[in-house]
Protein backbone atom coordinates (compact mmCIF):
# COMPACT_ATOMS: atom_id res chain seq x y z
CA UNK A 1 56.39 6.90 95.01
CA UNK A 2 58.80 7.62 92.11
CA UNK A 3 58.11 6.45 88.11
CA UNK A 4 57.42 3.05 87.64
CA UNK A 5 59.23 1.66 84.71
CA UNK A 6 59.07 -1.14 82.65
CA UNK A 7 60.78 -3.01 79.63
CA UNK A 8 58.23 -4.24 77.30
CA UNK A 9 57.98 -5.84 73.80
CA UNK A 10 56.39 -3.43 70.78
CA UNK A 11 55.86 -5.91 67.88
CA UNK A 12 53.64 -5.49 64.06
CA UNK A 13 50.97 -7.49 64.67
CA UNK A 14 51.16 -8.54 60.72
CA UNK A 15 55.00 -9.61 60.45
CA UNK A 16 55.92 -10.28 64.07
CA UNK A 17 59.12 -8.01 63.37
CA UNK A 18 59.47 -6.97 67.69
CA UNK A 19 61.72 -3.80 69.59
CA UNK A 20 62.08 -4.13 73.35
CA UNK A 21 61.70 -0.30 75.14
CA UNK A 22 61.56 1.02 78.64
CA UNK A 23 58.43 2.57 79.42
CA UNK A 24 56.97 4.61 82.14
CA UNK A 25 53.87 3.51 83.74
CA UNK A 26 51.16 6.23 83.49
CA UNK A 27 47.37 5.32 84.85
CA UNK A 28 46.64 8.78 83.92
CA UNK A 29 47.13 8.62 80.21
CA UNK A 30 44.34 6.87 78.42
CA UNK A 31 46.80 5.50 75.24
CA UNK A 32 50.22 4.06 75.28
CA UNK A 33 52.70 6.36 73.37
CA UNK A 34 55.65 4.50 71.53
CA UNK A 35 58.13 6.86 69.67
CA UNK A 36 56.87 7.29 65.87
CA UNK A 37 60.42 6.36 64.52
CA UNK A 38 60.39 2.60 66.58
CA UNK A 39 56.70 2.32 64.94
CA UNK A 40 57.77 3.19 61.47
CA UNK A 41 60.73 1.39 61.66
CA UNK A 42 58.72 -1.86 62.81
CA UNK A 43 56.21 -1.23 60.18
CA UNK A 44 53.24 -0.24 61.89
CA UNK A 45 50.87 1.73 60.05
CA UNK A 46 48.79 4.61 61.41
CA UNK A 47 45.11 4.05 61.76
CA UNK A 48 43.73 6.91 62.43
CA UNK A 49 43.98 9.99 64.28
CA UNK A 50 43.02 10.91 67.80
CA UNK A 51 42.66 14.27 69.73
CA UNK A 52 44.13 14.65 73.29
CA UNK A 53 43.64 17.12 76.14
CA UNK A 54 47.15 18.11 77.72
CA UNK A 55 47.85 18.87 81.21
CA UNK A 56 48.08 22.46 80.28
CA UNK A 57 44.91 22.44 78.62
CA UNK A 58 46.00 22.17 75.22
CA UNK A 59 44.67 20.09 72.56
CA UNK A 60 46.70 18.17 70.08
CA UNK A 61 45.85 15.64 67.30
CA UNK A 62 48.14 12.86 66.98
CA UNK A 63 48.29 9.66 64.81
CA UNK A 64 46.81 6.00 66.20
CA UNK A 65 48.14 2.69 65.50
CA UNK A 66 47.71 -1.62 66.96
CA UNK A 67 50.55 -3.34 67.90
CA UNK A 68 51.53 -6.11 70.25
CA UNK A 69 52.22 -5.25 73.49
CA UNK A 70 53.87 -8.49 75.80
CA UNK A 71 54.80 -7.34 79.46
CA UNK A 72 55.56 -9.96 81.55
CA UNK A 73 54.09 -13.42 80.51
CA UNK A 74 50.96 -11.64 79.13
CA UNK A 75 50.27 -10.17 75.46
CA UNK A 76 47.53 -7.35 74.38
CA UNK A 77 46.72 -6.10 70.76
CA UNK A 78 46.56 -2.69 71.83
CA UNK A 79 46.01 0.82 70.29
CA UNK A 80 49.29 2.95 70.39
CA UNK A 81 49.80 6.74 69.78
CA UNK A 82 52.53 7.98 67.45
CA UNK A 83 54.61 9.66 69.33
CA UNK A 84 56.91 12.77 68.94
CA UNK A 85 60.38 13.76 69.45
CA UNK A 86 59.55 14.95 72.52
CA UNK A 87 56.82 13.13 73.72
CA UNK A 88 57.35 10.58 76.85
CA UNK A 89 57.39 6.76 75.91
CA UNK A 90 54.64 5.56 78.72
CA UNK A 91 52.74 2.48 79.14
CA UNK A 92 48.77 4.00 79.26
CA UNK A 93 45.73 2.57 81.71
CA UNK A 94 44.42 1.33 78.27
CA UNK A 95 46.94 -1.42 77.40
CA UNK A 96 47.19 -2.25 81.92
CA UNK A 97 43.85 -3.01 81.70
CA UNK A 98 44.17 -5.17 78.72
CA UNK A 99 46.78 -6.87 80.03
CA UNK A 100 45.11 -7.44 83.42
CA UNK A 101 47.83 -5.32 85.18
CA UNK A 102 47.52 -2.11 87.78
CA UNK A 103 50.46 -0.74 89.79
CA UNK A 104 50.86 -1.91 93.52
CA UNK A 105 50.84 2.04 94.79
CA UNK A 106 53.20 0.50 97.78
CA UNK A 107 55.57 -1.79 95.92
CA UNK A 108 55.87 0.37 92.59
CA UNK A 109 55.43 -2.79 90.37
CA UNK A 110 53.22 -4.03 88.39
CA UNK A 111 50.73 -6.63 89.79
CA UNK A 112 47.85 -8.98 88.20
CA UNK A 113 44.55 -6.92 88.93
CA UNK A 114 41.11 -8.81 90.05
CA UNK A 115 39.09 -9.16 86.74
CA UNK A 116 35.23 -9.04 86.98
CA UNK A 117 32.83 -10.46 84.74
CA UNK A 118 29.21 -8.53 85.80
């Protein structure tokens, strides 16, 4: 199975002022990264900061946000990382699960997940 991708809406929770971007689905990053320059241009303000473990083993530090997230019908407030040049745009596990979403591993897309209240 290739990338799955999908268009979403990144909006300040506080003005409503909204981008539409292509992301790529990734259930193995914890956070959804959004380019810093779309956040600062929207007006969302870092948070905080957060450490991350790479694949390579690094670790980096990187600035934390909240935004809106809508995908589909459906809406989160959802943390976001501030993301560099060169980082990947993707859509983390974090926000899916939010949003009540997991990937269908044989379609590709993105599918309403069975919610459990234990």
């Amino acid at each position: 199975m290739g990338y799955v991708r999908i268009k979403a809406k990144i909006s300040n929770i506080e003005t409503g002022n909204a981008k539409e971007v292509e992301l790529i689905v990734d259930t193995g990053a914890i956070y959804t990264i959004i380019k810093r320059k779309m956040l600062e241009e929207l007006g969302i303000k870092p948070i905080g900061k957060r450490k991350f473990k790479l694949a390579n083993g690094n670790v980096i530090e990187r600035e934390v946000g909240l935004c809106r997230i809508d995908i589909q019908d459906l809406f989160t407030h959802s943390i976001v990382v501030f993301g560099e040049e060169n980082d990947v745009e993707v859509l983390g596990v974090t926000t899916l699960e939010e949003l009540g979403l997991q990937v269908d591993p044989v379609s590709g897309e993105l599918k309403p997940m069975e919610l459990y209240l234990l």
